[in-house]
Protein backbone atom coordinates (compact mmCIF):
# COMPACT_ATOMS: atom_id res chain seq x y z
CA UNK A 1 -20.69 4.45 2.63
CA UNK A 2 -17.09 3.86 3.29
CA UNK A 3 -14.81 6.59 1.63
CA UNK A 4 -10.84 6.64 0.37
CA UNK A 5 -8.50 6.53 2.69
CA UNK A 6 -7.19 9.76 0.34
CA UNK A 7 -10.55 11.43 0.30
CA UNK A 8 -10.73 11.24 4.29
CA UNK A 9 -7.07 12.64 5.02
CA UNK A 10 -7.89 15.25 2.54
CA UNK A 11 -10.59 16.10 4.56
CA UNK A 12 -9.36 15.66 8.04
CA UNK A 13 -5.62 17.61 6.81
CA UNK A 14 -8.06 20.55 5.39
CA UNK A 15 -10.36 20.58 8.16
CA UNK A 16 -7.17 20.85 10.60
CA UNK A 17 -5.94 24.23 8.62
CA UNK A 18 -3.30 22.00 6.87
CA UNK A 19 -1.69 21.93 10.85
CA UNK A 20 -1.65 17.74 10.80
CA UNK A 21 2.01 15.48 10.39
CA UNK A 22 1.35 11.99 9.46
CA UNK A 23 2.02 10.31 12.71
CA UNK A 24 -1.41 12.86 14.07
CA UNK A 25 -3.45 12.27 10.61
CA UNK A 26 -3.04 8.48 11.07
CA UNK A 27 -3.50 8.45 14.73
CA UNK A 28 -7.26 10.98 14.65
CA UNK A 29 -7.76 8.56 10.91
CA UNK A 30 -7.71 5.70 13.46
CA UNK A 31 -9.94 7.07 15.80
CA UNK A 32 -12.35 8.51 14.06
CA UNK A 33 -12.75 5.15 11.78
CA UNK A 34 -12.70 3.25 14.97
CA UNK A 35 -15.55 5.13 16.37
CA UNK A 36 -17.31 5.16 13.05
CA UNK A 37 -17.19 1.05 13.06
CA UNK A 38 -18.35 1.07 16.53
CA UNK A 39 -21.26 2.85 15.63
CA UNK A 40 -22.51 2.02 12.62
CA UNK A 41 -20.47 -1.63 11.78
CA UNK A 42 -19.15 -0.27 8.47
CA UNK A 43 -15.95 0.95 8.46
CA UNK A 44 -15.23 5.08 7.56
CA UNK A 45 -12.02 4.09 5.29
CA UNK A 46 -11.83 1.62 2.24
CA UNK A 47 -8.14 -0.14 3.60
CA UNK A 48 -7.02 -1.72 7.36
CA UNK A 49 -4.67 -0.06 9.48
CA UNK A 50 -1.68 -2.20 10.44
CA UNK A 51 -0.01 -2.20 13.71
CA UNK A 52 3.51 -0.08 13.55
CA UNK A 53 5.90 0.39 16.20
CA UNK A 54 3.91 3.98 16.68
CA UNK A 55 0.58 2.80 16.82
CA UNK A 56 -2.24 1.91 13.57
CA UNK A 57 -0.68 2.95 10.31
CA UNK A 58 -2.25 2.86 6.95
CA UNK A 59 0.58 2.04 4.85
CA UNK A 60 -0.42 3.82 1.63
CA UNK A 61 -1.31 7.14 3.32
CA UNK A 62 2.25 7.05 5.10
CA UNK A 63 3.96 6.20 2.22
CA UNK A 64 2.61 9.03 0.03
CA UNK A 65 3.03 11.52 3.24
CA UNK A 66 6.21 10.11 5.08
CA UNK A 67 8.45 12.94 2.97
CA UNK A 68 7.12 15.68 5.54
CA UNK A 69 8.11 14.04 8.59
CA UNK A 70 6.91 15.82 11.89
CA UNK A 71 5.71 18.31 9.59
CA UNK A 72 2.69 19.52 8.84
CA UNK A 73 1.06 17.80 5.24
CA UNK A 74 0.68 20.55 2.97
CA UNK A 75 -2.08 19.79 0.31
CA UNK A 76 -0.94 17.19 -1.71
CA UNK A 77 -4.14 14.83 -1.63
CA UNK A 78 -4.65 15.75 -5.90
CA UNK A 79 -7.85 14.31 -7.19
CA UNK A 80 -9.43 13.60 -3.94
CA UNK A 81 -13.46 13.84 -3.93
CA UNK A 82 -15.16 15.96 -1.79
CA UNK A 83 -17.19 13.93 0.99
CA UNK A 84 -18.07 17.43 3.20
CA UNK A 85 -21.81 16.34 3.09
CA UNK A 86 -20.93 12.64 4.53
CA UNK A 87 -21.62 11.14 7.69
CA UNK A 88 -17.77 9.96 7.20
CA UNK A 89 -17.08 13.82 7.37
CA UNK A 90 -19.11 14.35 10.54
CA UNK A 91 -17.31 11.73 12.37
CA UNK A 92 -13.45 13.22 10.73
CA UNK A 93 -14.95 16.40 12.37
CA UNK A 94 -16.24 15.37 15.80
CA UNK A 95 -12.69 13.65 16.01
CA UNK A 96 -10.84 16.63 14.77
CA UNK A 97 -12.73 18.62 17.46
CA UNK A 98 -12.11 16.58 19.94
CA UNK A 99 -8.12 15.74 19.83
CA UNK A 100 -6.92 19.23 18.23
CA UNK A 101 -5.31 20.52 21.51
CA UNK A 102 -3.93 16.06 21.91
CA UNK A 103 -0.26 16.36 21.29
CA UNK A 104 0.89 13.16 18.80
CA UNK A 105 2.52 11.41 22.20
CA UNK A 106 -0.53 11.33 23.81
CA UNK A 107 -2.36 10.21 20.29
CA UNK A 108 0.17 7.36 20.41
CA UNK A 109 -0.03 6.63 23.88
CA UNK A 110 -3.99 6.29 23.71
CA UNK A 111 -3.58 4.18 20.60
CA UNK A 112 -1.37 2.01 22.32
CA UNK A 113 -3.89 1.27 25.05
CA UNK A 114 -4.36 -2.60 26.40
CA UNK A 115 -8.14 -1.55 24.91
CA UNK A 116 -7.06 -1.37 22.06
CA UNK A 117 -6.51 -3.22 18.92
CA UNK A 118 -3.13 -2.26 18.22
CA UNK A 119 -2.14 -4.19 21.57
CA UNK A 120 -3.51 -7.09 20.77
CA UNK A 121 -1.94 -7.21 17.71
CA UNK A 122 1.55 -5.46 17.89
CA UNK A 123 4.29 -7.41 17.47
CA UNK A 124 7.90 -5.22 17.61
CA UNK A 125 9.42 -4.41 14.32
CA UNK A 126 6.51 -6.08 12.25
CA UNK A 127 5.07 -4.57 9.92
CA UNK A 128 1.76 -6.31 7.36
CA UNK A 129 -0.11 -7.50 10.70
CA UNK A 130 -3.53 -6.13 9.62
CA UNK A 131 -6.05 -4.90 12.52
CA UNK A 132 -9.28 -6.27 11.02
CA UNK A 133 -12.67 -4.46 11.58
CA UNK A 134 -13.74 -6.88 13.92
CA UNK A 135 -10.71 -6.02 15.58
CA UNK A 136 -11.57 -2.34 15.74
CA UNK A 137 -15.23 -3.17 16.82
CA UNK A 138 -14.18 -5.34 19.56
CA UNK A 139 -12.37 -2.10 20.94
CA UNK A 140 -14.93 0.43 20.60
CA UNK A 141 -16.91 -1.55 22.65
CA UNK A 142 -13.70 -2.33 25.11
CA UNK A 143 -13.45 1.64 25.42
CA UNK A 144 -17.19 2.29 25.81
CA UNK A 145 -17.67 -0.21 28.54
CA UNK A 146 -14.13 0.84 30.28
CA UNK A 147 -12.82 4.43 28.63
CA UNK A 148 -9.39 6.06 29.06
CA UNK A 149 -9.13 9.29 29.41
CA UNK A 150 -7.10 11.01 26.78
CA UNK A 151 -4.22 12.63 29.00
């Protein structure tokens, strides 16, 4: 079941103890839903990433969180569902977990990877150019067969 792009940043922001800016929610949001499509060939969020001059951005989660800059998103996710019991929770989780102590330069610099999508999609100063699912599959399985350590 793929979820809202609103219902997962809800979750990953309140998971996080409200400690994420929106450059680090999009960049673990890409991850995670990266890894999820990898896995399971269904995608975690219900809308594509594009590829900004800072890595995968979904547009409508930066727009309604772009006010707080480099801060930290305070609850402002109203309405959002609760998916705690989801297997799209359990992989916001495991990628919470696993890039908490990842500063948002080294989030950006591992999204930027020549594995990844965003590379082979990022053109300078563009914005609209869509990274596709297919896109993101073909990179989990670039990463699994060759993976970059997070430094």
């Amino acid at each position: 079941m793929t979820v809202s792009v609103f219902d997962a940043a809800n979750y990953l922001c309140k998971t996080s103890g409200w400690k994420l800016s929106n450059l680090q929610l999009q960049k673990v949001l890409y991850i995670a839903d990266m890894n999820f499509v990898g896995k399971k060939q269904i995608r975690l969020v219900d809308e594509d990433f594009e590829a900004w001059d800072y890595g995968p951005v979904i547009p409508s989660l930066y727009h309604k969180c772009k006010a707080f800059g480099a801060k930290p998103i305070p609850p402002v996710f109203w309405g959002a569902s609760d998916i705690s019991d989801t297997n799209e929770a359990a992989m916001l989780s495991l990628a919470w977990e696993n890039l908490k102590s990842v500063t948002a330069g080294q989030l950006v610099e591992t999204t930027h990877s020549s594995l990844g999508a965003w590379a082979d999609k990022y053109v300078a100063g563009a914005k609209q150019i869509k990274i596709f699912t297919q896109d993101m599959i073909d990179e989990y399985e670039r990463r699994v067969k060759r993976p970059e350590p997070v430094t």
